[in-house]
PDB file of N, CA and C in Angstrom:
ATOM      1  N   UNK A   1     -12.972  22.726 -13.700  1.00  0.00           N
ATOM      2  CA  UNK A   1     -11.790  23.471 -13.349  1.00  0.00           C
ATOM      3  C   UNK A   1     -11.569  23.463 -11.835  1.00  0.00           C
ATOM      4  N   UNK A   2     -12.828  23.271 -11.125  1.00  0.00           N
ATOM      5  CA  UNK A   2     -12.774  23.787  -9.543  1.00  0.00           C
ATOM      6  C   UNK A   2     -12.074  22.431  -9.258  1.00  0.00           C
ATOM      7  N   UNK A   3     -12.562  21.534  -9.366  1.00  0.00           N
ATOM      8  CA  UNK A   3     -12.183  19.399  -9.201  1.00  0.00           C
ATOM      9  C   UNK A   3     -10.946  19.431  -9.681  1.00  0.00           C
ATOM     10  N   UNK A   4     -10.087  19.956 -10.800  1.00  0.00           N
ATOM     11  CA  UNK A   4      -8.598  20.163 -11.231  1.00  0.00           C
ATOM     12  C   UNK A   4      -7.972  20.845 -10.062  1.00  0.00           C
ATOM     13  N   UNK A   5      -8.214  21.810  -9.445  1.00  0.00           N
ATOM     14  CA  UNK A   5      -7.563  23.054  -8.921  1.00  0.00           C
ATOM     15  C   UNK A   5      -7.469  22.261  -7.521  1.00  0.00           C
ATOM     16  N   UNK A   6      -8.973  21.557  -6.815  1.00  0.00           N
ATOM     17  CA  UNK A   6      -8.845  20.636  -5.798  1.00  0.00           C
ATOM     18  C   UNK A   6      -7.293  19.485  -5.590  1.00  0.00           C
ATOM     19  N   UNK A   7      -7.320  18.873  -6.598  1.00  0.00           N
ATOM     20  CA  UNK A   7      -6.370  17.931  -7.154  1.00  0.00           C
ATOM     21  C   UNK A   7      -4.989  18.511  -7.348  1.00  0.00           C
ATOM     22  N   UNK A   8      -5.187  19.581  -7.877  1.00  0.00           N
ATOM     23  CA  UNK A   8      -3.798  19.711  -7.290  1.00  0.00           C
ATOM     24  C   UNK A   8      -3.563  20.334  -5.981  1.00  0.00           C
ATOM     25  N   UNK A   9      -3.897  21.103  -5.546  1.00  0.00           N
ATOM     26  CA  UNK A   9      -3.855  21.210  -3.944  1.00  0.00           C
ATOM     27  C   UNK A   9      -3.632  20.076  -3.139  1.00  0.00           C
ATOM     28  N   UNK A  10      -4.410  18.868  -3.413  1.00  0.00           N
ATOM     29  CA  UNK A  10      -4.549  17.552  -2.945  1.00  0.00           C
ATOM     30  C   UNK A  10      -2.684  16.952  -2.912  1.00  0.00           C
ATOM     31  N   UNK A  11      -2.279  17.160  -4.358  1.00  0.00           N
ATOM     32  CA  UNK A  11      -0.828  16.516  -4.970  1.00  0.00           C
ATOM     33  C   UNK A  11       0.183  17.163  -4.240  1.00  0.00           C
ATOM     34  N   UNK A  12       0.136  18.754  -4.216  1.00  0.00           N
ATOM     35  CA  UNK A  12       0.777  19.738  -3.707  1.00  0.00           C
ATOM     36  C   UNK A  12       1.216  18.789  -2.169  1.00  0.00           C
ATOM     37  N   UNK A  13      -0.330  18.839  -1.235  1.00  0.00           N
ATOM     38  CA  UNK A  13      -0.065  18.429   0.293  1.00  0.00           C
ATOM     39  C   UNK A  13       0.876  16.975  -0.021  1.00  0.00           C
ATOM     40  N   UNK A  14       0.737  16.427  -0.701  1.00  0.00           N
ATOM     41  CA  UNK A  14       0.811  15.001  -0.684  1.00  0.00           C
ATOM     42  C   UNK A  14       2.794  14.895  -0.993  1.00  0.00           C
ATOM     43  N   UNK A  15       2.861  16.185  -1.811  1.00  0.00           N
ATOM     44  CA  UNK A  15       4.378  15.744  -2.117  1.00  0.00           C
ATOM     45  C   UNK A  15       5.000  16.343  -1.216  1.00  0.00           C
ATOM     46  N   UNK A  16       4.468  17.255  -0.176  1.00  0.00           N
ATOM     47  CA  UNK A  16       4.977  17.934   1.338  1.00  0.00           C
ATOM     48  C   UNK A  16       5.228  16.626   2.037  1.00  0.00           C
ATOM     49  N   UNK A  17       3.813  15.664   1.975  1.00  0.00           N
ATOM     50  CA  UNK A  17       4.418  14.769   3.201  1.00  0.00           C
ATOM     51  C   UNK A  17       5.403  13.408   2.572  1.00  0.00           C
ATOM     52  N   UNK A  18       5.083  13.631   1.125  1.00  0.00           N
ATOM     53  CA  UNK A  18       6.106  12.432   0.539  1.00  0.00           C
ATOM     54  C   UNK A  18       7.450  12.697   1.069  1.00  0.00           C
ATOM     55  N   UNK A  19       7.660  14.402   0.645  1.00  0.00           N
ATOM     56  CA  UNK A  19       9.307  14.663   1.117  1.00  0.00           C
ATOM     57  C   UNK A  19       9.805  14.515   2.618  1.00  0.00           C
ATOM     58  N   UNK A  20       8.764  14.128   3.356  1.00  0.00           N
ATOM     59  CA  UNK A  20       8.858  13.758   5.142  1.00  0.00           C
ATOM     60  C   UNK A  20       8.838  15.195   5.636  1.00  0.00           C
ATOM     61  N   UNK A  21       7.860  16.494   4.666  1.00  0.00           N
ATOM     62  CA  UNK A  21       7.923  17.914   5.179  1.00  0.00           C
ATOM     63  C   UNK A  21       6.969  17.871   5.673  1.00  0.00           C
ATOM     64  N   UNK A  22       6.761  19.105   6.647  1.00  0.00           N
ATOM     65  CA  UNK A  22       5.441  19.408   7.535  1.00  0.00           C
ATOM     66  C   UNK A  22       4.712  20.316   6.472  1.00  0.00           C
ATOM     67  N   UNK A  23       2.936  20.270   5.768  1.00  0.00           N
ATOM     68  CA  UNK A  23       2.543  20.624   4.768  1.00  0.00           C
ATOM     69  C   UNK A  23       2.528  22.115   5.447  1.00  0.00           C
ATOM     70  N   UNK A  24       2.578  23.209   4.637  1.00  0.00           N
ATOM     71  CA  UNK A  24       2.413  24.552   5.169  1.00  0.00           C
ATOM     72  C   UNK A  24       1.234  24.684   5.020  1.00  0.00           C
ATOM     73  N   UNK A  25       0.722  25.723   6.042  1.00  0.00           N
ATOM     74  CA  UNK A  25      -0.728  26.222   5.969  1.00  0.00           C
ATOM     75  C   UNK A  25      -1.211  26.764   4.597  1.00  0.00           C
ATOM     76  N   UNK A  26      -0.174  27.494   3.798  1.00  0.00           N
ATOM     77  CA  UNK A  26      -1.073  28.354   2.673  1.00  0.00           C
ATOM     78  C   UNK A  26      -1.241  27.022   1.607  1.00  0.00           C
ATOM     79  N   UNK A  27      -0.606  25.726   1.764  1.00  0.00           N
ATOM     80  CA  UNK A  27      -1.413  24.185   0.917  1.00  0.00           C
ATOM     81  C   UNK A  27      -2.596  23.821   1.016  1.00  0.00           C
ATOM     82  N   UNK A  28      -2.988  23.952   2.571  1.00  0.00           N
ATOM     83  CA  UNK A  28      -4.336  23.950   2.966  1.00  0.00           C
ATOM     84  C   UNK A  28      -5.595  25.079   2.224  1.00  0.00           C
ATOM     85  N   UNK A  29      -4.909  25.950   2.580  1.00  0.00           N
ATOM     86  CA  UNK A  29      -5.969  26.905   2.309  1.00  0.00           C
ATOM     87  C   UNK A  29      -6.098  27.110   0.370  1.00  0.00           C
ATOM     88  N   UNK A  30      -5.494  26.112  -0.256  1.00  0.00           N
ATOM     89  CA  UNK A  30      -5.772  26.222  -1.286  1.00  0.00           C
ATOM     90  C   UNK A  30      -7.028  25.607  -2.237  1.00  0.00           C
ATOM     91  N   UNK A  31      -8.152  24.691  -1.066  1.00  0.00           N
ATOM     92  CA  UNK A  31      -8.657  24.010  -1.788  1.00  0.00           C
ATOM     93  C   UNK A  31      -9.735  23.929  -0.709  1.00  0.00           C
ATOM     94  N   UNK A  32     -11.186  23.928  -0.874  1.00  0.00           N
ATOM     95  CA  UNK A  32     -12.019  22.928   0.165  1.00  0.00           C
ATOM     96  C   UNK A  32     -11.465  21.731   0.724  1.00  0.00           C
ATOM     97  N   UNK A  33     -11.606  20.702  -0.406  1.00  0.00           N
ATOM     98  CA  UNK A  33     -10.721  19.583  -0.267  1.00  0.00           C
ATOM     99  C   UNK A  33      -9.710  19.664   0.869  1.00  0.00           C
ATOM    100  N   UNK A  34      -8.157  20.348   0.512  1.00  0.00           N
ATOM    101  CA  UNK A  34      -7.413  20.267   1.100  1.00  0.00           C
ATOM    102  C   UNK A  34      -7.675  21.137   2.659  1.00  0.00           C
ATOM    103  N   UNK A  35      -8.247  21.892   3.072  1.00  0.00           N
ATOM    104  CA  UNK A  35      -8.826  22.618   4.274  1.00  0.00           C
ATOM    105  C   UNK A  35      -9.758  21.444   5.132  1.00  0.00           C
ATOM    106  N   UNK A  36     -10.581  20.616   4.516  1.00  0.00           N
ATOM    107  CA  UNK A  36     -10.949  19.541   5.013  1.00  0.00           C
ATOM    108  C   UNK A  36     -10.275  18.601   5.504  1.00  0.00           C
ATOM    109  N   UNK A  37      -8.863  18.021   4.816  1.00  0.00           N
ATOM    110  CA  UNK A  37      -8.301  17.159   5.122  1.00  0.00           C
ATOM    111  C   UNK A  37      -7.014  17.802   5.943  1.00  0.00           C
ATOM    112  N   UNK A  38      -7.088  19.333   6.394  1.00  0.00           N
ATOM    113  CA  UNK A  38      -5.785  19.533   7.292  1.00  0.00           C
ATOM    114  C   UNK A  38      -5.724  19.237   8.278  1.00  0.00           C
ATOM    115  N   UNK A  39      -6.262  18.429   8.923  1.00  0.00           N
ATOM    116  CA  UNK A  39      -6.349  17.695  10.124  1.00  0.00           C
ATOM    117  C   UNK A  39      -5.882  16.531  10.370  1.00  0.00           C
ATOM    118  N   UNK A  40      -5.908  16.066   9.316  1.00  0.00           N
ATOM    119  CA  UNK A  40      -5.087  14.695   8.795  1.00  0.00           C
ATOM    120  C   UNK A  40      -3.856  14.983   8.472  1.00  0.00           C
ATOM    121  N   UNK A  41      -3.588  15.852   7.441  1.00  0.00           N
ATOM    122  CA  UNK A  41      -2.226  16.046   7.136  1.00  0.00           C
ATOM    123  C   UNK A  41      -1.119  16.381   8.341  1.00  0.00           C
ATOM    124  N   UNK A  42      -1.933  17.566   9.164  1.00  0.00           N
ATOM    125  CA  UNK A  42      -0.532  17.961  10.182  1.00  0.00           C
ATOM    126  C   UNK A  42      -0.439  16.802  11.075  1.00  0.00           C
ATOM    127  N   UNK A  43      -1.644  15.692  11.102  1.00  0.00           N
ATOM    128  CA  UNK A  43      -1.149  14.509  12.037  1.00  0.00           C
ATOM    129  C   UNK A  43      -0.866  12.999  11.231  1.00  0.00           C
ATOM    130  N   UNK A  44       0.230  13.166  10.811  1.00  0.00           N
ATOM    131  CA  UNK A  44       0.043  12.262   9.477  1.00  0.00           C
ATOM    132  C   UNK A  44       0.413  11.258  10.170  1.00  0.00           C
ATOM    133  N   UNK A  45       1.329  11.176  10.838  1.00  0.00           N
ATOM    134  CA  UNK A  45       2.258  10.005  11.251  1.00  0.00           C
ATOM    135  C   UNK A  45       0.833   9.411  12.639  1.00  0.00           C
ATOM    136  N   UNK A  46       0.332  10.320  13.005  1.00  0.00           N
ATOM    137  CA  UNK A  46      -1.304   9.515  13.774  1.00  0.00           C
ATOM    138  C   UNK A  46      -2.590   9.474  13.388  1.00  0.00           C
ATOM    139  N   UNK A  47      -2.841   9.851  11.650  1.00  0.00           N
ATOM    140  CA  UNK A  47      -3.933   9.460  11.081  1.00  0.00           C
ATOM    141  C   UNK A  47      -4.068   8.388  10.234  1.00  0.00           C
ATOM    142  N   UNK A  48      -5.183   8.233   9.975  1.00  0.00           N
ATOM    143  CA  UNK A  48      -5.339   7.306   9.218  1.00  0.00           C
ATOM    144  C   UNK A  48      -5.961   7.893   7.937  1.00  0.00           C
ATOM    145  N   UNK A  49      -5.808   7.317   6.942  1.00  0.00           N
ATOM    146  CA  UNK A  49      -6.168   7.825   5.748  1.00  0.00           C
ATOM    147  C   UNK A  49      -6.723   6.505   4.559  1.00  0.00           C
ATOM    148  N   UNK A  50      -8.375   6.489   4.181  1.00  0.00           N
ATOM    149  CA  UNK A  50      -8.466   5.748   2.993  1.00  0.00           C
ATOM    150  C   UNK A  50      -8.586   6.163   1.545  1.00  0.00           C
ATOM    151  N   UNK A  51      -7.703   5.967   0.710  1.00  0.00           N
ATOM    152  CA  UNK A  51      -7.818   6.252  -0.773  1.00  0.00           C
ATOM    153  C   UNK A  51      -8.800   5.709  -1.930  1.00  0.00           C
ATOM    154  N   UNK A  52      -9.634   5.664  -2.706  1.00  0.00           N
ATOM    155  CA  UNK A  52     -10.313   5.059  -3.207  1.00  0.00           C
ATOM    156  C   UNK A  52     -10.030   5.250  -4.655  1.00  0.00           C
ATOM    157  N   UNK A  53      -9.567   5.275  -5.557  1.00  0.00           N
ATOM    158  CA  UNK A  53      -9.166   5.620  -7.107  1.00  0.00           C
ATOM    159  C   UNK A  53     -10.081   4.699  -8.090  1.00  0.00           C
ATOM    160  N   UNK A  54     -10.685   5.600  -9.174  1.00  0.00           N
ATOM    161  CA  UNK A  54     -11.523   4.969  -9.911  1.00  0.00           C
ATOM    162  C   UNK A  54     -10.922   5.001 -10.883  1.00  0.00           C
ATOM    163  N   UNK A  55     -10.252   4.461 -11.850  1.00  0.00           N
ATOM    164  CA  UNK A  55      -9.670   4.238 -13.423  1.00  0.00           C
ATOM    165  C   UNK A  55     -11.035   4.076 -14.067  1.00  0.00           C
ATOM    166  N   UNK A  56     -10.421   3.742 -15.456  1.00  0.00           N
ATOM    167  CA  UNK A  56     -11.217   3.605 -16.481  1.00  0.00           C
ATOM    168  C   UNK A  56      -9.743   1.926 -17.581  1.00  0.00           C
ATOM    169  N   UNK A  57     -11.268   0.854 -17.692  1.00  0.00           N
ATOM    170  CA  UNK A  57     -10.652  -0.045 -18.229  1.00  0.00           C
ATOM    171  C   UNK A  57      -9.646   0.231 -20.112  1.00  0.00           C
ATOM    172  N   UNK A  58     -10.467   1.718 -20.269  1.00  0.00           N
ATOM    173  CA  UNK A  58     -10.653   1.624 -21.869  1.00  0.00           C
ATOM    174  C   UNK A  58      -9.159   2.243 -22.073  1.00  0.00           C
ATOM    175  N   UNK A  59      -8.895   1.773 -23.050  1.00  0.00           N
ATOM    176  CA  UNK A  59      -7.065   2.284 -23.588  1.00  0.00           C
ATOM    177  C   UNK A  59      -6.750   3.615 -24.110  1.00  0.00           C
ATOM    178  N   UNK A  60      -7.762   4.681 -24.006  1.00  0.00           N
ATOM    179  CA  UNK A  60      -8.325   5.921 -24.528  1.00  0.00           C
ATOM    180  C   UNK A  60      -7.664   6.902 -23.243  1.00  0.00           C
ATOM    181  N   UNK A  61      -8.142   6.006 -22.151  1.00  0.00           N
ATOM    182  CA  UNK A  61      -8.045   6.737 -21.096  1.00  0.00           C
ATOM    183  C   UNK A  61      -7.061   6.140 -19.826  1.00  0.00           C
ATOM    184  N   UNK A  62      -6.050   5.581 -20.785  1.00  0.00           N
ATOM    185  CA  UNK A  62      -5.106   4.904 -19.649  1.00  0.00           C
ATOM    186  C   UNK A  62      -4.169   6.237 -19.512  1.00  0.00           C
ATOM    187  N   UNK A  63      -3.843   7.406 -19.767  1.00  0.00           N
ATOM    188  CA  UNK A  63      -2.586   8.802 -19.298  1.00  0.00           C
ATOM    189  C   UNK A  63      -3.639   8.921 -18.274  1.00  0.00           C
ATOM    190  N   UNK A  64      -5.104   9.097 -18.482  1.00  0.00           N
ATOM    191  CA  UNK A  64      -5.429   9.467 -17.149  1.00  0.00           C
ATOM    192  C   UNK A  64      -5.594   8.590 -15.424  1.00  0.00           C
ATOM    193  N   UNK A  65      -5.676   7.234 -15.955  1.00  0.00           N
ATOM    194  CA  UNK A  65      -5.743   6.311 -15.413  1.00  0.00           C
ATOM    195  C   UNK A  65      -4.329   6.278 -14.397  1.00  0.00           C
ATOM    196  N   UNK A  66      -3.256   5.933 -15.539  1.00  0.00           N
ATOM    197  CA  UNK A  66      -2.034   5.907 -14.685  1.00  0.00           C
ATOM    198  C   UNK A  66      -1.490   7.106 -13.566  1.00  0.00           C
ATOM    199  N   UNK A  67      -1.992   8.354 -14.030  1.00  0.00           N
ATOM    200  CA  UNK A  67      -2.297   9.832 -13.057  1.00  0.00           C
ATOM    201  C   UNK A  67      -2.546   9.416 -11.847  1.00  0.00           C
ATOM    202  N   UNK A  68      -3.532   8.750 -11.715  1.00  0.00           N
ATOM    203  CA  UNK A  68      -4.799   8.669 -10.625  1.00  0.00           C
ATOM    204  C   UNK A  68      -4.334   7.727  -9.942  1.00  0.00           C
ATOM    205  N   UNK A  69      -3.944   6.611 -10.140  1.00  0.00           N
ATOM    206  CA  UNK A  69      -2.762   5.638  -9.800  1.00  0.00           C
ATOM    207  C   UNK A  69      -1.514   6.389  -9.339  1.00  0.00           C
ATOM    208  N   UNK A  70      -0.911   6.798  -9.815  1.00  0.00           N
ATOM    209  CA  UNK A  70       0.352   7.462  -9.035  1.00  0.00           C
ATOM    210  C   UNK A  70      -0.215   8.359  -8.323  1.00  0.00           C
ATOM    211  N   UNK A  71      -1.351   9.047  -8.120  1.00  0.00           N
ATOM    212  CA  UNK A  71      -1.260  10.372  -7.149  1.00  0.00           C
ATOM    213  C   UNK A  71      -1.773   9.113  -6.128  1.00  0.00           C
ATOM    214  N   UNK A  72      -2.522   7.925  -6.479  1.00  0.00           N
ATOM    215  CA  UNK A  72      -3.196   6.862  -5.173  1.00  0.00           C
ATOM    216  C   UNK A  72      -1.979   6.689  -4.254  1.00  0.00           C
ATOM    217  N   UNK A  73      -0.650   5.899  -5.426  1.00  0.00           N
ATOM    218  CA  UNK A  73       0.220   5.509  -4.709  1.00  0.00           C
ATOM    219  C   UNK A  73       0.907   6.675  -4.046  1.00  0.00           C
ATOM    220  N   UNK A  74       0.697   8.067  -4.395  1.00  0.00           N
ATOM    221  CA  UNK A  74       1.780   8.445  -3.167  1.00  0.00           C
ATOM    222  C   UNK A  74       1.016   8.641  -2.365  1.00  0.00           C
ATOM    223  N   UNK A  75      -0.333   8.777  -2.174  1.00  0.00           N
ATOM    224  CA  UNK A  75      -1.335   8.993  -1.063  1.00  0.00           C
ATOM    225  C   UNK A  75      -0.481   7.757   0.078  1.00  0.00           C
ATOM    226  N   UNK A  76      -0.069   6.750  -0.222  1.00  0.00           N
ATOM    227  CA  UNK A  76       0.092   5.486   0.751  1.00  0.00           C
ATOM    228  C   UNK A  76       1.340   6.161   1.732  1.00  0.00           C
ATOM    229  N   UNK A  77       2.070   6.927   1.336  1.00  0.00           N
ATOM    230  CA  UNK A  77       3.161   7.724   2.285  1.00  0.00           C
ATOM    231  C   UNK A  77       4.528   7.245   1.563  1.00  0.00           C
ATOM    232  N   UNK A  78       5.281   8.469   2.356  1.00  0.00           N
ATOM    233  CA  UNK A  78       7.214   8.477   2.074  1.00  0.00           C
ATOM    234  C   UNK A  78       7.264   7.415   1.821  1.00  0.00           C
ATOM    235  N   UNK A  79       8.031   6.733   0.548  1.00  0.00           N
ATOM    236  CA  UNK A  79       9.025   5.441   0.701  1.00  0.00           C
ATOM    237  C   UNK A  79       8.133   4.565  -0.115  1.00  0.00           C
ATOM    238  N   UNK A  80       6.856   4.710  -0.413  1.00  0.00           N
ATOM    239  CA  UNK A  80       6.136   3.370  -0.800  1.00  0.00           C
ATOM    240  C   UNK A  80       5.600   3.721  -2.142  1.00  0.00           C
ATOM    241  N   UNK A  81       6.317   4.852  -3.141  1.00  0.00           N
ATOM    242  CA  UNK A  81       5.720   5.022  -4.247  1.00  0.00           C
ATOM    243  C   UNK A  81       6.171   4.162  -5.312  1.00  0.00           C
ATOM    244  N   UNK A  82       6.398   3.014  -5.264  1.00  0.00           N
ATOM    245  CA  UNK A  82       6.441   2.244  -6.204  1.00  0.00           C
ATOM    246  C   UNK A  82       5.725   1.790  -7.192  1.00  0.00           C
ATOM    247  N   UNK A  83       6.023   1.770  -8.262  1.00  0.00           N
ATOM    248  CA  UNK A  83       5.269   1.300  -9.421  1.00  0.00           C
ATOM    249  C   UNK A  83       5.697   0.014  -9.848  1.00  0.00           C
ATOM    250  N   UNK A  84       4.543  -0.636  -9.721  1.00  0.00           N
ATOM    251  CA  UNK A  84       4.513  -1.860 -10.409  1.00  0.00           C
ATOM    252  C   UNK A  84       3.813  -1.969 -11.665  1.00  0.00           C
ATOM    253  N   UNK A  85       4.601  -2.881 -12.622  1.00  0.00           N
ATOM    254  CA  UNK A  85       4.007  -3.153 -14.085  1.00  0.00           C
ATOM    255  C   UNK A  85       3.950  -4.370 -13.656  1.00  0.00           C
ATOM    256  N   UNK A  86       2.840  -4.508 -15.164  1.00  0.00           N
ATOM    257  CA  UNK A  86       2.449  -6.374 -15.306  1.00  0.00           C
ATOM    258  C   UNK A  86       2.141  -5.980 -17.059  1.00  0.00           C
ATOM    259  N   UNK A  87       2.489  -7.012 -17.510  1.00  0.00           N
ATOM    260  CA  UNK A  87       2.312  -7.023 -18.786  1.00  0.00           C
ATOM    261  C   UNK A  87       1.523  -7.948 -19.063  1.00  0.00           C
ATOM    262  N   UNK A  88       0.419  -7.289 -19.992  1.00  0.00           N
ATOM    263  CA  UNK A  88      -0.968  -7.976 -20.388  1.00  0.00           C
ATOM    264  C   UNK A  88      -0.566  -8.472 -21.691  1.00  0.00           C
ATOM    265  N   UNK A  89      -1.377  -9.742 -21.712  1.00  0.00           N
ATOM    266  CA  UNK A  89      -1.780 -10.227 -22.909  1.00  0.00           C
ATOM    267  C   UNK A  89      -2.323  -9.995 -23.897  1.00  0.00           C
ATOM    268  N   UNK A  90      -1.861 -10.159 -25.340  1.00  0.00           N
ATOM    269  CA  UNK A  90      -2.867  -9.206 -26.356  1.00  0.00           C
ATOM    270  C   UNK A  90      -3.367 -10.021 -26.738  1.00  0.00           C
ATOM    271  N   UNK A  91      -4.501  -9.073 -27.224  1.00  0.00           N
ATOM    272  CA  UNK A  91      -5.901 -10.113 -27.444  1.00  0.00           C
ATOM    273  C   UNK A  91      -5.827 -10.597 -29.054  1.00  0.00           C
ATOM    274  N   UNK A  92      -6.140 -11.669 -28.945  1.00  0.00           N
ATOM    275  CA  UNK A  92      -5.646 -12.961 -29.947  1.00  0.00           C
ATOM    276  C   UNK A  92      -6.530 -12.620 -30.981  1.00  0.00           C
ATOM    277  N   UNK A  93      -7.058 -11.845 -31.051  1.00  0.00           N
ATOM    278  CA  UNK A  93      -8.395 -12.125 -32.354  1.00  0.00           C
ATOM    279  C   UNK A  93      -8.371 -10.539 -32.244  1.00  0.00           C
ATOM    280  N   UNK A  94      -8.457 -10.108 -33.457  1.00  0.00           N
ATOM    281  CA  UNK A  94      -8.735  -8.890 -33.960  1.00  0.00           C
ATOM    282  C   UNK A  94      -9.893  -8.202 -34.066  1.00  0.00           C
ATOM    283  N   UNK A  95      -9.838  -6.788 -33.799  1.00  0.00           N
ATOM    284  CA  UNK A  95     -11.121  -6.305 -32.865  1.00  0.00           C
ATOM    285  C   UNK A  95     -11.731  -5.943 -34.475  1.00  0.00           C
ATOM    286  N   UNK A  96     -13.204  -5.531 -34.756  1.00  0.00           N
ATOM    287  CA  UNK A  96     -13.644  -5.575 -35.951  1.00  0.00           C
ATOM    288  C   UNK A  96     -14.054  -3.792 -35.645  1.00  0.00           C
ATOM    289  N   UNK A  97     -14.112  -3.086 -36.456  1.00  0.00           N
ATOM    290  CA  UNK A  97     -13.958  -1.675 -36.731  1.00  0.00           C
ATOM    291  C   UNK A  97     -15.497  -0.802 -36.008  1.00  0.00           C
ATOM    292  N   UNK A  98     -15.248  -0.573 -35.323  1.00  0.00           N
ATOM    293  CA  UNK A  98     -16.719   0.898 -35.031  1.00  0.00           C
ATOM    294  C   UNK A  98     -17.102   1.050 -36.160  1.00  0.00           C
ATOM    295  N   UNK A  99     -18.501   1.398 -35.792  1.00  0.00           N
ATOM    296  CA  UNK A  99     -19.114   2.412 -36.788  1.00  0.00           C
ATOM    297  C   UNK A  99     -18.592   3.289 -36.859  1.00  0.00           C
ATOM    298  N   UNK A 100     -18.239   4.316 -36.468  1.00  0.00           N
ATOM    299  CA  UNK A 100     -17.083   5.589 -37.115  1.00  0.00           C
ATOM    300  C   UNK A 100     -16.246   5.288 -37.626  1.00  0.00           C
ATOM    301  N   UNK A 101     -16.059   4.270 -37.922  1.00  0.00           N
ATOM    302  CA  UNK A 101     -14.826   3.382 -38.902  1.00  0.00           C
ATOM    303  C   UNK A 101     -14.827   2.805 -39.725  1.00  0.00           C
ATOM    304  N   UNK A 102     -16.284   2.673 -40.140  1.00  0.00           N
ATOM    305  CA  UNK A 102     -17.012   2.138 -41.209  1.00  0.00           C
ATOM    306  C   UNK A 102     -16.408   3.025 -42.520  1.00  0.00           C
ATOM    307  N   UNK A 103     -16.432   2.556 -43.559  1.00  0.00           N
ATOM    308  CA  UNK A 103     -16.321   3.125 -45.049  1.00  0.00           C
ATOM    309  C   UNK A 103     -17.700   2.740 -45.735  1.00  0.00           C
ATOM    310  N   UNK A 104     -18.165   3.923 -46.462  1.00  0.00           N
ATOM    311  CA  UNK A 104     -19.489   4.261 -46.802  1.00  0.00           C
ATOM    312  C   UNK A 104     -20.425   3.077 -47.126  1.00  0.00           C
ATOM    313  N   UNK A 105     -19.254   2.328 -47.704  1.00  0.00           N
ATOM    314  CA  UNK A 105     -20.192   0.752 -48.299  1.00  0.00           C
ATOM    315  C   UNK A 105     -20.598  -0.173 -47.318  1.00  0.00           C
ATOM    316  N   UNK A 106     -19.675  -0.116 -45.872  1.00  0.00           N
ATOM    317  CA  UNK A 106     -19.978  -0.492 -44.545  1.00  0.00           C
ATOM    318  C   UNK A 106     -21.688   0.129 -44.022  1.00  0.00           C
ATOM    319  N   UNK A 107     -21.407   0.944 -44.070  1.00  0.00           N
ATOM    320  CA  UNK A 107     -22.742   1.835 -43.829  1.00  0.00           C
ATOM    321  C   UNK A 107     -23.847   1.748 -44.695  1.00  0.00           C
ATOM    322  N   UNK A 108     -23.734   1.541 -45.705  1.00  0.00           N
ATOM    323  CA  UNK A 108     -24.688   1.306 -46.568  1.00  0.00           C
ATOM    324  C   UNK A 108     -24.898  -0.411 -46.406  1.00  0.00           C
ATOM    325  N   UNK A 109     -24.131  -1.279 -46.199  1.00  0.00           N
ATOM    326  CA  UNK A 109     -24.648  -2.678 -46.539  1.00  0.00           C
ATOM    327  C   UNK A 109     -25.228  -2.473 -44.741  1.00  0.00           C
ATOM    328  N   UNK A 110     -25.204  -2.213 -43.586  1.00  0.00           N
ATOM    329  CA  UNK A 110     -25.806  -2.042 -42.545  1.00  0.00           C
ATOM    330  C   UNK A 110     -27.225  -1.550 -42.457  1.00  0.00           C
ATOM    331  N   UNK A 111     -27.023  -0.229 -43.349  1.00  0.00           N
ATOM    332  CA  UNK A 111     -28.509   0.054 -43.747  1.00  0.00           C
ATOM    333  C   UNK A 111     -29.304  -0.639 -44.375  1.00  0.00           C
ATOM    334  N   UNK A 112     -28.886  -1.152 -45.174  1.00  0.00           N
ATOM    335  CA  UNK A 112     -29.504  -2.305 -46.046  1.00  0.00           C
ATOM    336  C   UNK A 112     -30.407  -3.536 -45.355  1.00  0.00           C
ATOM    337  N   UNK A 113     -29.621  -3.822 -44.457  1.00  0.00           N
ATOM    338  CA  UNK A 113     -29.591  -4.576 -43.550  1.00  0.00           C
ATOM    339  C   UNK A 113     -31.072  -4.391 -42.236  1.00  0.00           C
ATOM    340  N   UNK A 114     -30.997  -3.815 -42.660  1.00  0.00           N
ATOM    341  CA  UNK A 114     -32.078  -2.672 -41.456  1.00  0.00           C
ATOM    342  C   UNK A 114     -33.376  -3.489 -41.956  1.00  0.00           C
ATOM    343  N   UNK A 115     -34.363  -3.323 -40.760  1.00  0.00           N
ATOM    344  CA  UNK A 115     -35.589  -3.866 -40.876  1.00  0.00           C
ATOM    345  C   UNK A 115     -36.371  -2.897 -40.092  1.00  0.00           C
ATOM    346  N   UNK A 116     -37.227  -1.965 -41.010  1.00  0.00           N
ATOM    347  CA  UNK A 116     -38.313  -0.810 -40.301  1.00  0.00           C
ATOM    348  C   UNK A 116     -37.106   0.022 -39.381  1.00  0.00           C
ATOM    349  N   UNK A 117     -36.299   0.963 -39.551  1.00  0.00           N
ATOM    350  CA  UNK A 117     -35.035   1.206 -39.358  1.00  0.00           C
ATOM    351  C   UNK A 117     -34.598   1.155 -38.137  1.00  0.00           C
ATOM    352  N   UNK A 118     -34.424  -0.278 -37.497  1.00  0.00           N
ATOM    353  CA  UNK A 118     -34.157  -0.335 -36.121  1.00  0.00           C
ATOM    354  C   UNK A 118     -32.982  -1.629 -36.712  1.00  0.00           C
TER     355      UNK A 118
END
């Protein structure tokens, strides 16, 4: 909850300086995070700033992925929040089912299958 509450404080400052506004003090004081980085923010146009965003490859977790990506891209400043798509290729061969996806006879011919149950 504390890493959520950071993050948005973080989004909050970030859409102050997207709008070309000066961030107000009570943005700062909403977060460690953001109290750390008010030094940067009120000198935006003479700091420097690096972003680092970690996604996740798996398709489970692409709403959060694309999040983290747009809060990256507006980290880059006013004017440059563009989104770019690319459209991927689907994969030609059909993926074969999890074990949680198994039907009982799946599970049973696996067990079967078993040697000293490893």
């Amino acid at each position: 909850a504390e890493i959520n509450a950071s993050l948005h404080a973080l989004k909050e400052c970030v859409r102050f300086l997207a709008a070309g506004q000066q961030v107000p003090p009570h943005a700062y004081r909403a977060s460690t995070l953001t109290k750390l980085l008010a030094g940067a923010f009120s000198r935006a146009g003479s700091s420097l700033m690096a972003v680092i965003c970690t996604v996740s490859p798996s398709a489970s977790d692409t709403e959060h992925t694309l999040s983290t990506l747009r809060t990256g891209a507006a980290l880059r400043g006013p004017g440059q929040e563009r989104e770019e798509r690319h459209v991927l290729k689907s994969v030609s061969q059909p993926r074969e089912p999890t074990p949680k996806q198994w039907t009982p006879d799946q599970v049973r011919s696996w067990m079967n299958g078993l040697e000293n149950g490893l």
